[in-house]
PDB file of N, CA and C in Angstrom:
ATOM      1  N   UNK A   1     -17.879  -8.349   8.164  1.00  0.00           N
ATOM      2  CA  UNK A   1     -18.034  -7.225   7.262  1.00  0.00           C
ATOM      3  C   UNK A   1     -19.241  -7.519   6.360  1.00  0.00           C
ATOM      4  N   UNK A   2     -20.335  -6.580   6.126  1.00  0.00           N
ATOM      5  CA  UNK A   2     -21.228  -6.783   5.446  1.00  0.00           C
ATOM      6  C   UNK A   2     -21.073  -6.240   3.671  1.00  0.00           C
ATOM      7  N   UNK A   3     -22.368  -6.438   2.607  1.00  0.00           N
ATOM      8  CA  UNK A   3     -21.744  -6.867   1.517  1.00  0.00           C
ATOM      9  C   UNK A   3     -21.209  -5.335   0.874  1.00  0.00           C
ATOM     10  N   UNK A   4     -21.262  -4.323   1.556  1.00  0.00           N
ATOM     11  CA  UNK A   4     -21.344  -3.163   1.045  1.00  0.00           C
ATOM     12  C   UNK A   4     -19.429  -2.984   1.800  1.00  0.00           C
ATOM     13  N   UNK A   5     -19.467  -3.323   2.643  1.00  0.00           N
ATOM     14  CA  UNK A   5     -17.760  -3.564   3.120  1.00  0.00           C
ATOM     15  C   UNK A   5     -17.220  -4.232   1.990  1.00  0.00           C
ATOM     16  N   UNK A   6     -17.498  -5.146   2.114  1.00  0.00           N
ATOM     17  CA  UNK A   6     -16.965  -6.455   1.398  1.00  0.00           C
ATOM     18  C   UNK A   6     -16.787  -5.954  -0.195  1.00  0.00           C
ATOM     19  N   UNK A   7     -17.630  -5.627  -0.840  1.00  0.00           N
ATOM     20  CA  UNK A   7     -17.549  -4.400  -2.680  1.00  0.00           C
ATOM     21  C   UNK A   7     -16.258  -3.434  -2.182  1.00  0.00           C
ATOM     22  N   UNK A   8     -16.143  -2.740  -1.136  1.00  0.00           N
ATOM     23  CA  UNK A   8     -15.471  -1.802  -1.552  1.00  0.00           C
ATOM     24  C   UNK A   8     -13.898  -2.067  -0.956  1.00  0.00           C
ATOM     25  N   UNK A   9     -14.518  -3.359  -0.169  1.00  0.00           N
ATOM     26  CA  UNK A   9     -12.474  -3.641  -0.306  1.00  0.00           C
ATOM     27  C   UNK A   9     -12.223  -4.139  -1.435  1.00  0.00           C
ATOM     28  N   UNK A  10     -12.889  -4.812  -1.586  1.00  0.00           N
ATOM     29  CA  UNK A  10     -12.339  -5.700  -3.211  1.00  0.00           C
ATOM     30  C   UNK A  10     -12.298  -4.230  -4.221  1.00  0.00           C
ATOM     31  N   UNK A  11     -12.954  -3.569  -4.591  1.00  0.00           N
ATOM     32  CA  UNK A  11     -12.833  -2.004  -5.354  1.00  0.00           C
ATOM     33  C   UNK A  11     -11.245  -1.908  -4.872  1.00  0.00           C
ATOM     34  N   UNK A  12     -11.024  -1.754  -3.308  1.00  0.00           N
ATOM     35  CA  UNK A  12      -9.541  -1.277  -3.252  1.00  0.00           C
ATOM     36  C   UNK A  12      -8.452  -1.974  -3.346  1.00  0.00           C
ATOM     37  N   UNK A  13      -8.711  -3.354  -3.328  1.00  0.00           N
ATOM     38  CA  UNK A  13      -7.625  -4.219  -3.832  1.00  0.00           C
ATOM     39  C   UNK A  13      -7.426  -3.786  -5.314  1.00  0.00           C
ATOM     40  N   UNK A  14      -8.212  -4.358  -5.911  1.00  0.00           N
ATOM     41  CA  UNK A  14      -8.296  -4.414  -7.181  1.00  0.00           C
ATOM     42  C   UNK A  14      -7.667  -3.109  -7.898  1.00  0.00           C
ATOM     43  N   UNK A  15      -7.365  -1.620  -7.407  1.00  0.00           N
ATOM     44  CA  UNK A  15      -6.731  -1.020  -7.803  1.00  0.00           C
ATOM     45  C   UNK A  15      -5.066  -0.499  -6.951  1.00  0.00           C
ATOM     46  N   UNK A  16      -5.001  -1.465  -5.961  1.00  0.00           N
ATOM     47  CA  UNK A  16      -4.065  -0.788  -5.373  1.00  0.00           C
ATOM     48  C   UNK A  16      -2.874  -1.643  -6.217  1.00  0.00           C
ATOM     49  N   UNK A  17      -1.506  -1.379  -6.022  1.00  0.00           N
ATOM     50  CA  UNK A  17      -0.298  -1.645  -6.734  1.00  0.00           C
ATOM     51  C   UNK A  17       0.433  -3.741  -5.982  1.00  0.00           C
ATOM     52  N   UNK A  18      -0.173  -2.625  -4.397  1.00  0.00           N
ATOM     53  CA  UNK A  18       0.144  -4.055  -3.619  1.00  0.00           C
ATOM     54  C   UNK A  18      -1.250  -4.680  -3.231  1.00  0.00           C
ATOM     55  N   UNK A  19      -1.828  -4.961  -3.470  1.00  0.00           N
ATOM     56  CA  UNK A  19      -3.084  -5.528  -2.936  1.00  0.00           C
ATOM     57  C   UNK A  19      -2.678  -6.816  -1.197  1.00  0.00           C
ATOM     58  N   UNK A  20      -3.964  -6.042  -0.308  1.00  0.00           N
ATOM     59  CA  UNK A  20      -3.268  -6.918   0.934  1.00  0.00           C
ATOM     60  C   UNK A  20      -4.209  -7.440   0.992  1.00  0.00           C
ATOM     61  N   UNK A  21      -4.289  -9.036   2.528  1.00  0.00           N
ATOM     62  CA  UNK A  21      -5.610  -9.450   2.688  1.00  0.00           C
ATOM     63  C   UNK A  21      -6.228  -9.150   4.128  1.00  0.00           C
ATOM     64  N   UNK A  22      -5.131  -7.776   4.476  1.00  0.00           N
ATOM     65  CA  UNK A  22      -5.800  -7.721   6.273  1.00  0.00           C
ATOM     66  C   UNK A  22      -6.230  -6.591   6.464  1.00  0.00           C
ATOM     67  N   UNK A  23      -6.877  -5.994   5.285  1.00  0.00           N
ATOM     68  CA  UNK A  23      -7.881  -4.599   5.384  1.00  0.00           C
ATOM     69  C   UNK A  23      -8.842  -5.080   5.976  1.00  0.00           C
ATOM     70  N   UNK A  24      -9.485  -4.401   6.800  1.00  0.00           N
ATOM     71  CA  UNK A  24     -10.530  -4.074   7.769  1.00  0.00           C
ATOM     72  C   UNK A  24     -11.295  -3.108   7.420  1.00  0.00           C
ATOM     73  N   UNK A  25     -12.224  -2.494   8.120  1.00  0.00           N
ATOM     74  CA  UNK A  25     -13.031  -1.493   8.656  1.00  0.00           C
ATOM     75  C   UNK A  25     -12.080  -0.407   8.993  1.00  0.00           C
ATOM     76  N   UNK A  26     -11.314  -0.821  10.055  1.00  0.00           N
ATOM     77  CA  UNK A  26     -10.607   0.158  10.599  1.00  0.00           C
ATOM     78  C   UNK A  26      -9.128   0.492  10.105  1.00  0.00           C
ATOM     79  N   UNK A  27      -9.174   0.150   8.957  1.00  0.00           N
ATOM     80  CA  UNK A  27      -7.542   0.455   8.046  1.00  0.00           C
ATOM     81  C   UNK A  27      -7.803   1.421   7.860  1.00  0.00           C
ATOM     82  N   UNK A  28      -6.890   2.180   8.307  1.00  0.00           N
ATOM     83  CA  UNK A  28      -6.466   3.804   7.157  1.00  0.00           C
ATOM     84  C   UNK A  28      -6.142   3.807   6.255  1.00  0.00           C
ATOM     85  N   UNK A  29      -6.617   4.595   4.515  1.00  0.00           N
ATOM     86  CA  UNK A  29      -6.397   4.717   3.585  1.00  0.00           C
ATOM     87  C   UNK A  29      -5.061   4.777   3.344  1.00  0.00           C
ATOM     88  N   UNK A  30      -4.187   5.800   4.292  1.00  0.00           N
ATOM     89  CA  UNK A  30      -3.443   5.990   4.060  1.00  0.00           C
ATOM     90  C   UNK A  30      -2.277   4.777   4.181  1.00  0.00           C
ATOM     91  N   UNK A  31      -3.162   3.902   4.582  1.00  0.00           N
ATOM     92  CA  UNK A  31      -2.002   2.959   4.943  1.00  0.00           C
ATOM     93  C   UNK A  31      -1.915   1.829   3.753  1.00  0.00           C
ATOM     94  N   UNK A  32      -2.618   2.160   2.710  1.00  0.00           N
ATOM     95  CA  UNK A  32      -2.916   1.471   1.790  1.00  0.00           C
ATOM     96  C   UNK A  32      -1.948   1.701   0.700  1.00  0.00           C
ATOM     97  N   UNK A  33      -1.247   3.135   0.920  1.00  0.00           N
ATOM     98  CA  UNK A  33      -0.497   3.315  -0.426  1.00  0.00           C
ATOM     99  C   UNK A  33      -0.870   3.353  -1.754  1.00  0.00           C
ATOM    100  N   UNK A  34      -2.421   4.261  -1.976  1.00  0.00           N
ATOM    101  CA  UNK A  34      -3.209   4.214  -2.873  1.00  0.00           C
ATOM    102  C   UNK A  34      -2.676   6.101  -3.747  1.00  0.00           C
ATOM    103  N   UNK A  35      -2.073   5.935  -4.726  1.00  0.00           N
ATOM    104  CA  UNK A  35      -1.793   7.111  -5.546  1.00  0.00           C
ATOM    105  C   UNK A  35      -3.311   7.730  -5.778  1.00  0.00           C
ATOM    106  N   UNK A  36      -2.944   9.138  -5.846  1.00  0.00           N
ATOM    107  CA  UNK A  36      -4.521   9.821  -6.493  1.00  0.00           C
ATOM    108  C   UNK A  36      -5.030   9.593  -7.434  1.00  0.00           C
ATOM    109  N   UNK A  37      -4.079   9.108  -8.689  1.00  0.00           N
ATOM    110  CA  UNK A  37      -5.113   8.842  -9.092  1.00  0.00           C
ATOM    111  C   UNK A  37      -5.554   7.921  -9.655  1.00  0.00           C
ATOM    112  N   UNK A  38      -5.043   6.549  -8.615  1.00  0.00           N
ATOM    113  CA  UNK A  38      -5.949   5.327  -8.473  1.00  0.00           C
ATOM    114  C   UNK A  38      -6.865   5.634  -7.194  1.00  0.00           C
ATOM    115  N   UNK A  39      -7.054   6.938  -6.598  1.00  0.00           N
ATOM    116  CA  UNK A  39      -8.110   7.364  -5.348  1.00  0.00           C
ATOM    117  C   UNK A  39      -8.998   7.455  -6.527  1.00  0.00           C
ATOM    118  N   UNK A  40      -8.809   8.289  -7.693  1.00  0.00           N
ATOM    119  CA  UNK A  40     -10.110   8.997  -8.362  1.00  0.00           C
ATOM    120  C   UNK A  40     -10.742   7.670  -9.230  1.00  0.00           C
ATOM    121  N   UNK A  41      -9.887   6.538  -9.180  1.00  0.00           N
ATOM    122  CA  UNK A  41     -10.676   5.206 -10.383  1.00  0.00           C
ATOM    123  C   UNK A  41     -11.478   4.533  -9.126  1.00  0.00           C
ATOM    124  N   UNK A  42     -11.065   4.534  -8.061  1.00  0.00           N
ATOM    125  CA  UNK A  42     -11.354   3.841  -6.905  1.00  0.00           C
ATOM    126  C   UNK A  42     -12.399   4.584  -6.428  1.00  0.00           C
ATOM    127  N   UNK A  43     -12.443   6.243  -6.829  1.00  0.00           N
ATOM    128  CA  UNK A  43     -14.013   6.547  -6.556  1.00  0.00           C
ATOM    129  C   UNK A  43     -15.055   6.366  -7.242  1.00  0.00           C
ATOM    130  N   UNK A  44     -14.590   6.493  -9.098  1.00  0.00           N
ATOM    131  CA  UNK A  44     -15.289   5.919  -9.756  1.00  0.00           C
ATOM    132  C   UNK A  44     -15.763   4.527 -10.001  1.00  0.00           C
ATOM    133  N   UNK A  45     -15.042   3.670  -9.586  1.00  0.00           N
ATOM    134  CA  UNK A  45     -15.719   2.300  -9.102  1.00  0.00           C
ATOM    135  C   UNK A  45     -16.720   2.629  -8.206  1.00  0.00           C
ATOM    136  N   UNK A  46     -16.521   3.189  -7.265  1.00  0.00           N
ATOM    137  CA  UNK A  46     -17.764   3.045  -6.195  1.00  0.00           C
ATOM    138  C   UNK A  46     -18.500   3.402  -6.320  1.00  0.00           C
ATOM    139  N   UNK A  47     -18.590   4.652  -7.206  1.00  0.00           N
ATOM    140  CA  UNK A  47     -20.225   5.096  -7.639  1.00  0.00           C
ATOM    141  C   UNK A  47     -20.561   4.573  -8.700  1.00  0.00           C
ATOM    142  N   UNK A  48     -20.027   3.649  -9.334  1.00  0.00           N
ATOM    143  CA  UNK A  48     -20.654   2.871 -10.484  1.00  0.00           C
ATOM    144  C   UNK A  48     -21.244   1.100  -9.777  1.00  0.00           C
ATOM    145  N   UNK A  49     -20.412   1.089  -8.996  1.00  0.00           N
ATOM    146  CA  UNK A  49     -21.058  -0.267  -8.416  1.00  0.00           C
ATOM    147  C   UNK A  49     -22.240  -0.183  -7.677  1.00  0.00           C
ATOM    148  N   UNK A  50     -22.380   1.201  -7.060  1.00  0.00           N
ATOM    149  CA  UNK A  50     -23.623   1.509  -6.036  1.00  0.00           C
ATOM    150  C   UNK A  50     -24.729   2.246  -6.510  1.00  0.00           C
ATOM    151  N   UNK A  51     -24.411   2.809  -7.804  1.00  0.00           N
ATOM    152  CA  UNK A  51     -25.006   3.863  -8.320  1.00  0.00           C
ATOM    153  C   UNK A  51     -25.281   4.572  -7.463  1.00  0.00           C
ATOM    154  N   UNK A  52     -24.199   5.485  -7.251  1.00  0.00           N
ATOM    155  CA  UNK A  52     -24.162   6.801  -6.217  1.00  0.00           C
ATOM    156  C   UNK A  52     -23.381   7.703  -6.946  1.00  0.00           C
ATOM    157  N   UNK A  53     -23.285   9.241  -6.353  1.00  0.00           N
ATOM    158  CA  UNK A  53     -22.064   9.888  -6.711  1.00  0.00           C
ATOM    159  C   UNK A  53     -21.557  10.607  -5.291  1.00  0.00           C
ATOM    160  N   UNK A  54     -20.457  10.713  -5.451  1.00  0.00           N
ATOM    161  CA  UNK A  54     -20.060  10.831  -4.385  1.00  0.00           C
ATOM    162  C   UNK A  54     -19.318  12.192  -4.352  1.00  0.00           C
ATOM    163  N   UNK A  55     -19.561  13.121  -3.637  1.00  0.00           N
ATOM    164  CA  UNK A  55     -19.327  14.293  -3.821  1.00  0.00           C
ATOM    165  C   UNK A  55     -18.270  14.588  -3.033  1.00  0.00           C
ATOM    166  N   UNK A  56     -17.227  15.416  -3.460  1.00  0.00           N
ATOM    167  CA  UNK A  56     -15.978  15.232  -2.445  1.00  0.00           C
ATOM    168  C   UNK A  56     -14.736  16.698  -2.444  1.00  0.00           C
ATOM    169  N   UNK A  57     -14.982  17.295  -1.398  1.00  0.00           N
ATOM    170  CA  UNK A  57     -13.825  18.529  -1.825  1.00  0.00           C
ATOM    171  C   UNK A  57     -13.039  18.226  -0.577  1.00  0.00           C
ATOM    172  N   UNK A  58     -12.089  18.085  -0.754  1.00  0.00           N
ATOM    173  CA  UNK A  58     -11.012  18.266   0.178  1.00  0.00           C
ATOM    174  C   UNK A  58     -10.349  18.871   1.022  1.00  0.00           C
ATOM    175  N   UNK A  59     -11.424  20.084   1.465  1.00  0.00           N
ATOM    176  CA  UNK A  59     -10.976  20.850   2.755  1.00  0.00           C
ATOM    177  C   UNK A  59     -12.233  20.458   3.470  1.00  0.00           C
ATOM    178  N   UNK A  60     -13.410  19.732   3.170  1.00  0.00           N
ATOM    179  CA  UNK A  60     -14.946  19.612   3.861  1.00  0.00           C
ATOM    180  C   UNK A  60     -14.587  17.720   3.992  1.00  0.00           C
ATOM    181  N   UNK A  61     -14.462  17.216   3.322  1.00  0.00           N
ATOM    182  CA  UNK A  61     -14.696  15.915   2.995  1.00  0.00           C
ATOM    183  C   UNK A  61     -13.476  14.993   4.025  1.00  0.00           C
ATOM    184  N   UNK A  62     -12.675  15.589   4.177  1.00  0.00           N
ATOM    185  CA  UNK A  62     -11.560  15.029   4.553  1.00  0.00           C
ATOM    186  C   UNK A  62     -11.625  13.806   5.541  1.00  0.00           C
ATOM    187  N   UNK A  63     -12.129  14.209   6.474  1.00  0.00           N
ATOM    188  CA  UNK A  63     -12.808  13.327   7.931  1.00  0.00           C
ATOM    189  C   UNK A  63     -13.625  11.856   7.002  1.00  0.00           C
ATOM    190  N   UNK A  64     -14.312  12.219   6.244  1.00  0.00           N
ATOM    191  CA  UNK A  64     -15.583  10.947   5.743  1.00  0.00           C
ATOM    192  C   UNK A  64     -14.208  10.024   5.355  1.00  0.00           C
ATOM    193  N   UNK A  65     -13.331  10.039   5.138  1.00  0.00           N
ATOM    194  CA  UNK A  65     -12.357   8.966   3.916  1.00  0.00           C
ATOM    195  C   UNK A  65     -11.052   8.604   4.604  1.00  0.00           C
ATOM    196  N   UNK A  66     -11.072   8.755   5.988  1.00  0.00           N
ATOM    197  CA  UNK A  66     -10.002   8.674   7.080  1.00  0.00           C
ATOM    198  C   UNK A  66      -9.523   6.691   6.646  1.00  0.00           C
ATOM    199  N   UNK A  67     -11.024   6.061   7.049  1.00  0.00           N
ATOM    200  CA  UNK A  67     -10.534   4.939   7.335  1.00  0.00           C
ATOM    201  C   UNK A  67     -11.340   3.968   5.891  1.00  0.00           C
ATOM    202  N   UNK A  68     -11.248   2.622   5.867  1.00  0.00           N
ATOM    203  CA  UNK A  68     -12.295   1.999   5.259  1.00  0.00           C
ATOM    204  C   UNK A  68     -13.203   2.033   5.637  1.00  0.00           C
ATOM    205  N   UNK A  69     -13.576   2.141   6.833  1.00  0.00           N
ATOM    206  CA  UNK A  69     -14.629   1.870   7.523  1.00  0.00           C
ATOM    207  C   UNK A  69     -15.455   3.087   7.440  1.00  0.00           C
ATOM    208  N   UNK A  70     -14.873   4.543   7.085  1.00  0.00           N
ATOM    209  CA  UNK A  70     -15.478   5.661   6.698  1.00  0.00           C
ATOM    210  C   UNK A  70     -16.061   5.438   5.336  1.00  0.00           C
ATOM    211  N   UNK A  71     -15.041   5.266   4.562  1.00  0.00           N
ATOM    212  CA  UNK A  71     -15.981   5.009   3.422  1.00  0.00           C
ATOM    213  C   UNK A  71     -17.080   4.600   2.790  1.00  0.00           C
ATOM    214  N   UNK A  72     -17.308   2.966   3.499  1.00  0.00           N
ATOM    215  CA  UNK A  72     -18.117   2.366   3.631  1.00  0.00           C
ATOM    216  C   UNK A  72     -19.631   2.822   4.347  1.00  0.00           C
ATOM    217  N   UNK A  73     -19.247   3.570   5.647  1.00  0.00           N
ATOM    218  CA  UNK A  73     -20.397   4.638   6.254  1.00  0.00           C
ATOM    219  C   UNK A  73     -20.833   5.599   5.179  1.00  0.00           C
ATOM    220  N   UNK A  74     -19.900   6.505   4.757  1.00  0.00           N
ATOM    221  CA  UNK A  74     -20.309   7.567   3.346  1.00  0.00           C
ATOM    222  C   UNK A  74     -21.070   6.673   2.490  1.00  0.00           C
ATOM    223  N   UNK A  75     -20.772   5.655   1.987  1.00  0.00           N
ATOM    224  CA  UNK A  75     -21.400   5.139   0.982  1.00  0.00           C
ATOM    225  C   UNK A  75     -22.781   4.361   1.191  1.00  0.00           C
ATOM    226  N   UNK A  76     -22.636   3.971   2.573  1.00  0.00           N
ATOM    227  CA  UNK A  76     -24.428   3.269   2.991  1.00  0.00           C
ATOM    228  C   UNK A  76     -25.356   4.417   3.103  1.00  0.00           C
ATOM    229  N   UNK A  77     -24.595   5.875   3.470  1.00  0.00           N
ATOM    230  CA  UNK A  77     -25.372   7.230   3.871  1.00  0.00           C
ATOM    231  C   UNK A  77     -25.829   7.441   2.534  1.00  0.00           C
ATOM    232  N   UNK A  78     -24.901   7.816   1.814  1.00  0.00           N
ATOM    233  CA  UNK A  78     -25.611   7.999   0.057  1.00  0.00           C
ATOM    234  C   UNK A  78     -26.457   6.962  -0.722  1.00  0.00           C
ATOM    235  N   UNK A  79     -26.492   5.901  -0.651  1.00  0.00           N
ATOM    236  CA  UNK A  79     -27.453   4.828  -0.799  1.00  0.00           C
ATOM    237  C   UNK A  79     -28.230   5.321   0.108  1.00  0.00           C
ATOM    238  N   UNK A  80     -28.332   5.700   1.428  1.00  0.00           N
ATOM    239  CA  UNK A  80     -29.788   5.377   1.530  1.00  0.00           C
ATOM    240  C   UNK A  80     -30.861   6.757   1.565  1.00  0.00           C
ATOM    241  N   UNK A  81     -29.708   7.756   0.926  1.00  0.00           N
ATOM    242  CA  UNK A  81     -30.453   9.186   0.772  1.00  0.00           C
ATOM    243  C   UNK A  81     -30.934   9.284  -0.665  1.00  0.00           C
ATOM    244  N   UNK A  82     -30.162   8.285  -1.344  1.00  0.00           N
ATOM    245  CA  UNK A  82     -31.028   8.263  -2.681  1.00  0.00           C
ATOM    246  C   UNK A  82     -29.909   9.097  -4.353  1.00  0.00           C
ATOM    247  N   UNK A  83     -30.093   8.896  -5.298  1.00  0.00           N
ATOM    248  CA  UNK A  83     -29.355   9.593  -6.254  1.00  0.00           C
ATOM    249  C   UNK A  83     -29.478  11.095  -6.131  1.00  0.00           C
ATOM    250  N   UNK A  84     -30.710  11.397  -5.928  1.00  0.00           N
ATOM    251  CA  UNK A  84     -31.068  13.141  -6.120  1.00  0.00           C
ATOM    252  C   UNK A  84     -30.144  13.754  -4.528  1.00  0.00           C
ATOM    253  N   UNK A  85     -30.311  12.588  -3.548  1.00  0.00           N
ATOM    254  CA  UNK A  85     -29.219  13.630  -2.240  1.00  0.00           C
ATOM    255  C   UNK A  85     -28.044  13.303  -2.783  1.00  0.00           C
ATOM    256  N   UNK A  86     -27.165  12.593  -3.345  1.00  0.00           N
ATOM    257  CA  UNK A  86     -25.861  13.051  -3.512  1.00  0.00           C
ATOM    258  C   UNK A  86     -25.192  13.529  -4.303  1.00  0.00           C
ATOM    259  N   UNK A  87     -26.141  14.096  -5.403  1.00  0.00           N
ATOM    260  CA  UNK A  87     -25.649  14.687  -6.643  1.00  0.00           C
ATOM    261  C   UNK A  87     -26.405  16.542  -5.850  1.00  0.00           C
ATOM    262  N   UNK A  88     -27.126  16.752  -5.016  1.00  0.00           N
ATOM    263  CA  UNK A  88     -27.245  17.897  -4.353  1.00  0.00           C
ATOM    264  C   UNK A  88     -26.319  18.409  -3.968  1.00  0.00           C
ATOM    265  N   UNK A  89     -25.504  18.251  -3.108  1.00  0.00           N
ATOM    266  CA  UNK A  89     -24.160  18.451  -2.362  1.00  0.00           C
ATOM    267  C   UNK A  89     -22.871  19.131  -3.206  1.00  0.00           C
ATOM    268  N   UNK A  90     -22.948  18.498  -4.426  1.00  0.00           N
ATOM    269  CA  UNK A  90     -21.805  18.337  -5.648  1.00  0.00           C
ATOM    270  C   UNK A  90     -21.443  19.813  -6.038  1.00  0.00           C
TER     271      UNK A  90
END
């Protein structure tokens, strides 16, 4: 896992209730047992660690946040489109 994996599991340990050590790439969120709204501190970690924002509605967005391993893709995509592409979208 590279270091942009590696930030945002620790982001999801660090707020989940049970914190595990066999998240992957390919874990489902859902399997994490993450309440909404430790989803919404857990998004705000990530755009404060990456300086990104991350734009997100929930009938469009749904697919990007399936797995960790989605996330991590969303978040190298917005890093590398820059602050002005992901505050466009919003």
């Amino acid at each position: 896992m590279d270091e942009v994996g590696t930030k945002i599991v620790e982001i999801l340990k660090k707020h989940m209730k049970e914190p595990r050590d066999d998240i992957s790439l390919s874990t489902p969120l859902t399997d994490l047992k993450i309440e909404s709204l430790d989803l919404a501190m857990i998004v705000f970690d990530i755009e404060d660690t990456f300086g990104i924002e991350i734009p997100y509605n929930a009938n469009e967005d749904v697919e990007d946040f399936k797995t960790v391993g989605s996330v991590v893709d969303r978040v190298k995509d917005l890093m590398a489109k820059g602050p002005e592409a992901a505050g466009a979208k919003a």
